[in-house]
Protein backbone atom coordinates (compact mmCIF):
# COMPACT_ATOMS: atom_id res chain seq x y z
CA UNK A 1 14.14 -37.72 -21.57
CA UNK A 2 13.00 -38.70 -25.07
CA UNK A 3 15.94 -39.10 -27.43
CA UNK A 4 15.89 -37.58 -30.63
CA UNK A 5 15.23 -40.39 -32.67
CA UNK A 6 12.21 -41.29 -30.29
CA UNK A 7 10.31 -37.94 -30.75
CA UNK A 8 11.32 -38.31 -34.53
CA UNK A 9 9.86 -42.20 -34.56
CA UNK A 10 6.89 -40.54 -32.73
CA UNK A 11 6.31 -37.90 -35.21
CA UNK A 12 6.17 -40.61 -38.02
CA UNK A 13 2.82 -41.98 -36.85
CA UNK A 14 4.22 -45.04 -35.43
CA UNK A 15 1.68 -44.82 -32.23
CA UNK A 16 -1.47 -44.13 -33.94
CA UNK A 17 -3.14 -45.32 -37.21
CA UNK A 18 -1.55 -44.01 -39.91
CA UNK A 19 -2.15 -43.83 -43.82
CA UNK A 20 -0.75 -46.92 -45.63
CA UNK A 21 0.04 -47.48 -49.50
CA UNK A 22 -3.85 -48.06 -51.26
CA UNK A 23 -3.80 -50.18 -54.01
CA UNK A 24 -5.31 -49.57 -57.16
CA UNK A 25 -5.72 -51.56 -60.00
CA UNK A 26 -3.14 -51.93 -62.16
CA UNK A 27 -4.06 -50.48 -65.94
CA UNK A 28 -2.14 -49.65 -69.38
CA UNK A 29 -2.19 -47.39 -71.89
CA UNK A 30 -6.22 -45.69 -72.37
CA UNK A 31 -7.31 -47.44 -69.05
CA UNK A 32 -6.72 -51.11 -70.51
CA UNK A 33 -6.45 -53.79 -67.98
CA UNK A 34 -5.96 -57.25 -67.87
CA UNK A 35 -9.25 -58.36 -69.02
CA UNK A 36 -9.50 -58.00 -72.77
CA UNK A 37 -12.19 -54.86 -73.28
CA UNK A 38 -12.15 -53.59 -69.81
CA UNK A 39 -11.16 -50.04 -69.30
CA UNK A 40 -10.76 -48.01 -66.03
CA UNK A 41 -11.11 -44.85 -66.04
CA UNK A 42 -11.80 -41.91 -62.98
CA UNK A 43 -10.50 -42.10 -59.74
CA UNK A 44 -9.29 -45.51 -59.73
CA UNK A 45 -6.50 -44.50 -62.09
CA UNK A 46 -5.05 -42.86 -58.81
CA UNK A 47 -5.66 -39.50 -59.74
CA UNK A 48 -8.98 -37.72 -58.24
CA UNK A 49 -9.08 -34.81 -60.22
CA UNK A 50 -12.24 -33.24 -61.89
CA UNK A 51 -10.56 -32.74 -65.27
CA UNK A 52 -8.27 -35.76 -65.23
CA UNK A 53 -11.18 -37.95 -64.66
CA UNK A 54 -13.58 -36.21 -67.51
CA UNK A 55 -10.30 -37.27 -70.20
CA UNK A 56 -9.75 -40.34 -69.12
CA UNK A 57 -13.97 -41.21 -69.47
CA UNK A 58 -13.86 -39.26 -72.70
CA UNK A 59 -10.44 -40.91 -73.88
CA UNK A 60 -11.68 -44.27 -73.33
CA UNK A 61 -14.39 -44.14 -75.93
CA UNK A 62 -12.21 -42.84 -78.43
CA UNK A 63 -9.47 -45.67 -78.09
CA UNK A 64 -12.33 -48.27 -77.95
CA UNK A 65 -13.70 -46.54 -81.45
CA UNK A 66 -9.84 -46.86 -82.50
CA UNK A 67 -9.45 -50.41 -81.93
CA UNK A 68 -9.92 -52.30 -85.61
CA UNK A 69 -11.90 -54.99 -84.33
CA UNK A 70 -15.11 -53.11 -82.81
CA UNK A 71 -16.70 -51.84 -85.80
CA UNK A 72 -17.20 -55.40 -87.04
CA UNK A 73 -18.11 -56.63 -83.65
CA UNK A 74 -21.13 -54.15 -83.43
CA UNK A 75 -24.95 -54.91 -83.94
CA UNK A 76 -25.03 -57.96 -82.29
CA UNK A 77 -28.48 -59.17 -81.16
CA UNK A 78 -28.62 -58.63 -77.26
CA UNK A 79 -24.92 -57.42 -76.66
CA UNK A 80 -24.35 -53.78 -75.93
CA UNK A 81 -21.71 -52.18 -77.64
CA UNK A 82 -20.45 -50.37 -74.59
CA UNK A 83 -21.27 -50.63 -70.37
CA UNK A 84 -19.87 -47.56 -68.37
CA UNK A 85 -20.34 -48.57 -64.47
CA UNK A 86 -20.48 -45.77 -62.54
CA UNK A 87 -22.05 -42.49 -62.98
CA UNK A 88 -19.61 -39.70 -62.10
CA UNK A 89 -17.70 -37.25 -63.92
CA UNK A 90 -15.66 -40.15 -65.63
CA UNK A 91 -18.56 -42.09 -66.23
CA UNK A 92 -20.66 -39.41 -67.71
CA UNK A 93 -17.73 -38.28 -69.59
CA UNK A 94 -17.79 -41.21 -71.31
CA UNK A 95 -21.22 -41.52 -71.96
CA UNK A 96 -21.61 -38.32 -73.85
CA UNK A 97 -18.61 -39.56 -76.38
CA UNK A 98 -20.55 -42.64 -76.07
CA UNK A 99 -23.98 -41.26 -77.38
CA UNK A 100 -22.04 -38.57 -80.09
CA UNK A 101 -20.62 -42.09 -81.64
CA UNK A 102 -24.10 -43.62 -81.83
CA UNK A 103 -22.60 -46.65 -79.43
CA UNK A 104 -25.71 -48.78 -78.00
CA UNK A 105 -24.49 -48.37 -74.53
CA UNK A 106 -25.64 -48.04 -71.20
CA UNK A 107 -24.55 -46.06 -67.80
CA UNK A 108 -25.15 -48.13 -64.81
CA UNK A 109 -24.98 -46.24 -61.10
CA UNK A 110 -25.55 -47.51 -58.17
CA UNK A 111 -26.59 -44.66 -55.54
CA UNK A 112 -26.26 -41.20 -56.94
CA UNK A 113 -25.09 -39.18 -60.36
CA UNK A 114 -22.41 -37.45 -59.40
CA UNK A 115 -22.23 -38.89 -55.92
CA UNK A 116 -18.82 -37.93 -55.26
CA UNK A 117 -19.55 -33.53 -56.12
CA UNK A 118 -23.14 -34.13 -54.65
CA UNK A 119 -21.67 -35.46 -50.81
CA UNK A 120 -18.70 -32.21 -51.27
CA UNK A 121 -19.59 -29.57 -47.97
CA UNK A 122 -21.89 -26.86 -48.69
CA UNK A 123 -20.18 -24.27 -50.05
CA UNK A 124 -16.71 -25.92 -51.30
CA UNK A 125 -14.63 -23.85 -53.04
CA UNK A 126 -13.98 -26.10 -56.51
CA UNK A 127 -10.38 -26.10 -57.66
CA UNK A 128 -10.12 -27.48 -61.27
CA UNK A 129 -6.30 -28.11 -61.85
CA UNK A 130 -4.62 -28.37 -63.92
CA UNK A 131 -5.85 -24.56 -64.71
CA UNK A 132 -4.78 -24.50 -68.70
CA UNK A 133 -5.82 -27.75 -68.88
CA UNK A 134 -8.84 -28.51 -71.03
CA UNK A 135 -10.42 -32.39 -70.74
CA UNK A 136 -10.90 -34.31 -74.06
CA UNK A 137 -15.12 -34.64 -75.06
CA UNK A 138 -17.49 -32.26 -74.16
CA UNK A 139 -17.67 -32.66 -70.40
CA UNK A 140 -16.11 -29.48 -69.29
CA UNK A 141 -15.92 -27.38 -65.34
CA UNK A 142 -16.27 -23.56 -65.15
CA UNK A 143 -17.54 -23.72 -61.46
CA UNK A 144 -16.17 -22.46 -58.45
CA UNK A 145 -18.33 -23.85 -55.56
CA UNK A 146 -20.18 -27.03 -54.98
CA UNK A 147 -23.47 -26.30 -55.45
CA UNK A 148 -22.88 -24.21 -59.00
CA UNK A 149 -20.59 -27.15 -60.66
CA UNK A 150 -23.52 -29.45 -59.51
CA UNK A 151 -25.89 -27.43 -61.83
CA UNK A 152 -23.13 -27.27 -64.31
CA UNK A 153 -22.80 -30.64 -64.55
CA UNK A 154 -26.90 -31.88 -64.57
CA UNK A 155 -26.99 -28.95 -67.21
CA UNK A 156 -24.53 -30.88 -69.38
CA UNK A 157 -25.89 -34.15 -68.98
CA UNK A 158 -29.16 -33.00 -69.96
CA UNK A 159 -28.19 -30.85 -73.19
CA UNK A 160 -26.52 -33.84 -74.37
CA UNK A 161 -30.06 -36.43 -73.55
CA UNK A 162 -27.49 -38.46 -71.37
CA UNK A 163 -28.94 -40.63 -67.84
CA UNK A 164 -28.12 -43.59 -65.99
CA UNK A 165 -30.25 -46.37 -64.86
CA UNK A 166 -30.10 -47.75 -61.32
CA UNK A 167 -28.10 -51.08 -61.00
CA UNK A 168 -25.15 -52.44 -59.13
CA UNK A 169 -23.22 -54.49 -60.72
CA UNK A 170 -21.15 -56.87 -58.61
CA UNK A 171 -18.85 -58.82 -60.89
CA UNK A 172 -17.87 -59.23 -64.66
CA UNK A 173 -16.03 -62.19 -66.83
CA UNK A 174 -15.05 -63.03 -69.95
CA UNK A 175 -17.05 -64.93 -71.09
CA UNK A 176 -17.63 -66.65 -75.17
CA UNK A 177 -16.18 -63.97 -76.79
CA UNK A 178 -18.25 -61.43 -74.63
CA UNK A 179 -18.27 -59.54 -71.34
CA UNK A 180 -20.68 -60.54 -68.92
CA UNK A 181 -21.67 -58.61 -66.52
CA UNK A 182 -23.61 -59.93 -62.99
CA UNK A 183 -25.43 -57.22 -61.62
CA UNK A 184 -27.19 -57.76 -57.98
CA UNK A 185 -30.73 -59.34 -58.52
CA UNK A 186 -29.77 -61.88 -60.42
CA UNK A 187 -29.96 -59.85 -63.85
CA UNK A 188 -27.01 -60.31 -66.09
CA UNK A 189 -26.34 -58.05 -69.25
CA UNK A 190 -23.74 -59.03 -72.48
CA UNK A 191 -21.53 -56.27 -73.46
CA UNK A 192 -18.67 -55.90 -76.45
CA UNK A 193 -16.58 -53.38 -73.97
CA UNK A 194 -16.97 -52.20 -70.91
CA UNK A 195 -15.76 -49.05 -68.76
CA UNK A 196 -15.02 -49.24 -65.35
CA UNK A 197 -15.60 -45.52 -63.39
CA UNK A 198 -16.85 -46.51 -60.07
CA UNK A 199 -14.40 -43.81 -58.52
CA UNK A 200 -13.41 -44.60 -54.96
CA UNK A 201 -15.82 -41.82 -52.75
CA UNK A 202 -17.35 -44.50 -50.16
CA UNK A 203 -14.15 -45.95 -49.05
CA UNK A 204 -13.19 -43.47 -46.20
CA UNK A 205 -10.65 -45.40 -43.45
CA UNK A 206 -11.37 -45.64 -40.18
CA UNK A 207 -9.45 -45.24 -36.47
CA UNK A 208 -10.69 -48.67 -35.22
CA UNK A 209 -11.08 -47.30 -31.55
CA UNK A 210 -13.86 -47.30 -29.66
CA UNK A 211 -16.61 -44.62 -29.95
CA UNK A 212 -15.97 -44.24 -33.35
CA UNK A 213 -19.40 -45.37 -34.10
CA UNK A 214 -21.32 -42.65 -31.50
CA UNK A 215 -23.44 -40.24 -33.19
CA UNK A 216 -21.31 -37.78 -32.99
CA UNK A 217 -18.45 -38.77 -35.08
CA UNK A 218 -18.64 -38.42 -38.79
CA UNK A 219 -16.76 -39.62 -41.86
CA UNK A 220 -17.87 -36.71 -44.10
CA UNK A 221 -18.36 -33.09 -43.46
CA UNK A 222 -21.94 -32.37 -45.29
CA UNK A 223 -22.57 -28.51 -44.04
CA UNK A 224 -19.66 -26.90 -41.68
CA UNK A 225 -22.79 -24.22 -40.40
CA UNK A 226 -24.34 -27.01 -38.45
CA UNK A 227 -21.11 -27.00 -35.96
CA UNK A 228 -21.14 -23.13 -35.35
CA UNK A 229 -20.06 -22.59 -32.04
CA UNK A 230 -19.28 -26.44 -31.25
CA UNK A 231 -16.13 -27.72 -29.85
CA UNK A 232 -14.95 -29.92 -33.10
CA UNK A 233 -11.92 -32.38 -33.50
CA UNK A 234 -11.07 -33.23 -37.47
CA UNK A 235 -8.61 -36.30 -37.33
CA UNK A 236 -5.76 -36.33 -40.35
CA UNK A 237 -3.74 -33.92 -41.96
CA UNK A 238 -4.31 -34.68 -45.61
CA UNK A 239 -6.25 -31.91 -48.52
CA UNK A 240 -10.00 -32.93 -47.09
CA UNK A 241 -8.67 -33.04 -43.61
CA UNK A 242 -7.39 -29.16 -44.13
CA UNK A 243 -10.12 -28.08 -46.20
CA UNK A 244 -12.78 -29.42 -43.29
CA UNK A 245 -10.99 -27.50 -40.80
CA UNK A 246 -10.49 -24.34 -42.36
CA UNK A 247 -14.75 -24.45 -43.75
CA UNK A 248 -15.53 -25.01 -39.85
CA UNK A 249 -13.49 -22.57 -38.70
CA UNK A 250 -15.09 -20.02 -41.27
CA UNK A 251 -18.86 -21.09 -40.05
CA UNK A 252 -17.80 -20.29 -36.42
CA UNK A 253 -16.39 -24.00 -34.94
CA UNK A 254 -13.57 -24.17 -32.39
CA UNK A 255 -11.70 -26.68 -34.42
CA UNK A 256 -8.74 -29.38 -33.16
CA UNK A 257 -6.79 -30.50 -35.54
């Protein structure tokens, strides 16, 4: 018979892949990191909120306008002022302080605006905690599902004459004074400051056992009607793990946990 501390050792995960401790980068006051004029903002500040993430983009731009130095580093022939990578709700956050401040800057994004709402279920409820919270700039969320805070946000971005441009930018030093930034291509851009908001959306774990890879098994949930009536198994126990279930079971799956 299985002793006590056996089924307890059992029911900490010890015989199946488990979560570990993800490590983010380490950052100071306003997003500041080690490299002199790099900020982080988003989810890589380890908290994947909607509203935290539109304040720390917006709050960024403000402390870089702070700093005493940048107004007499500006205007510099063929160096930006300002390079936000990544164009989600940090990065756009940013870029609307960006453009109200007159900053020669640029947004670059890789796939998608607002890839990590845009791959979000069909039909997910939108929780935007903290509730009396209101997000510094003039990014803000009054949307309860997906699809509407999708609209919400292109609505914003357009009012305030705010896009990306497609690039992926792979690497950035310090380099003379300036940031230099290596994007894939070959093509290299100078910038005074730059914002990191690359969020962390694409990097989903998984099981390492075989069939993982058959066409049947997914990473992301994209419309729970599509399994009506299927038998479904949803692997972890975490928020997105819960909230999959419970949208399946509401379209009609019979859902595993």
């Amino acid at each position: 018979m299985m002793s006590s501390i056996s089924r307890y050792t059992k029911w900490l995960h010890t015989k199946w892949p488990a979560g570990l401790v993800e490590k983010l980068p380490e950052t100071g006051y306003g997003g500041t990191t080690a490299i002199p004029g790099v900020r982080i903002v988003g989810d890589l500040t380890g908290i994947p909120l909607l509203k935290f993430s539109a304040d720390t983009g917006a709050r960024a731009v403000q402390a870089i306008l702070a700093e005493s130095n940048f107004p007499s580093q500006r205007g510099q022939e063929d160096v930006l002022d300002l390079v936000i990578i990544g164009g989600g709700v940090s990065g756009f956050a940013a870029a609307i302080e960006a453009k109200k401040a007159g900053l020669n800057f640029k947004l670059f994004e890789a796939i998608q605006d607002f890839s990590t709402v845009s791959n979000f279920p069909k039909g997910k409820p939108i929780y935007t905690y903290p509730t009396n919270m209101t997000p510094t700039g003039d990014l803000q969320f009054k949307a309860t599902v997906k699809e509407s805070l999708m609209e919400e946000l292109e609505q914003q971005r357009r009012e305030h004459g705010v896009n990306s441009e497609k690039l992926t930018v792979e690497r950035l030093e310090r380099k003379k004074g300036h940031l230099l930034l290596h994007a894939r291509g070959g093509e290299s851009i100078q910038a005074l400051r730059v914002i990191v908001a690359i969020g962390r959306s694409g990097n989903f774990r998984k099981l390492k056992v075989p069939g993982e890879d058959l066409g049947k098994v997914n990473n992301r949930l994209h419309d729970p009607k599509e399994f009506a009536n299927k038998q479904v198994m949803v692997v972890g126990g975490g928020d997105s793990a819960l909230e999959t279930a419970i949208a399946l079971v509401c379209c009609g799956a019979h859902v595993t946990l």
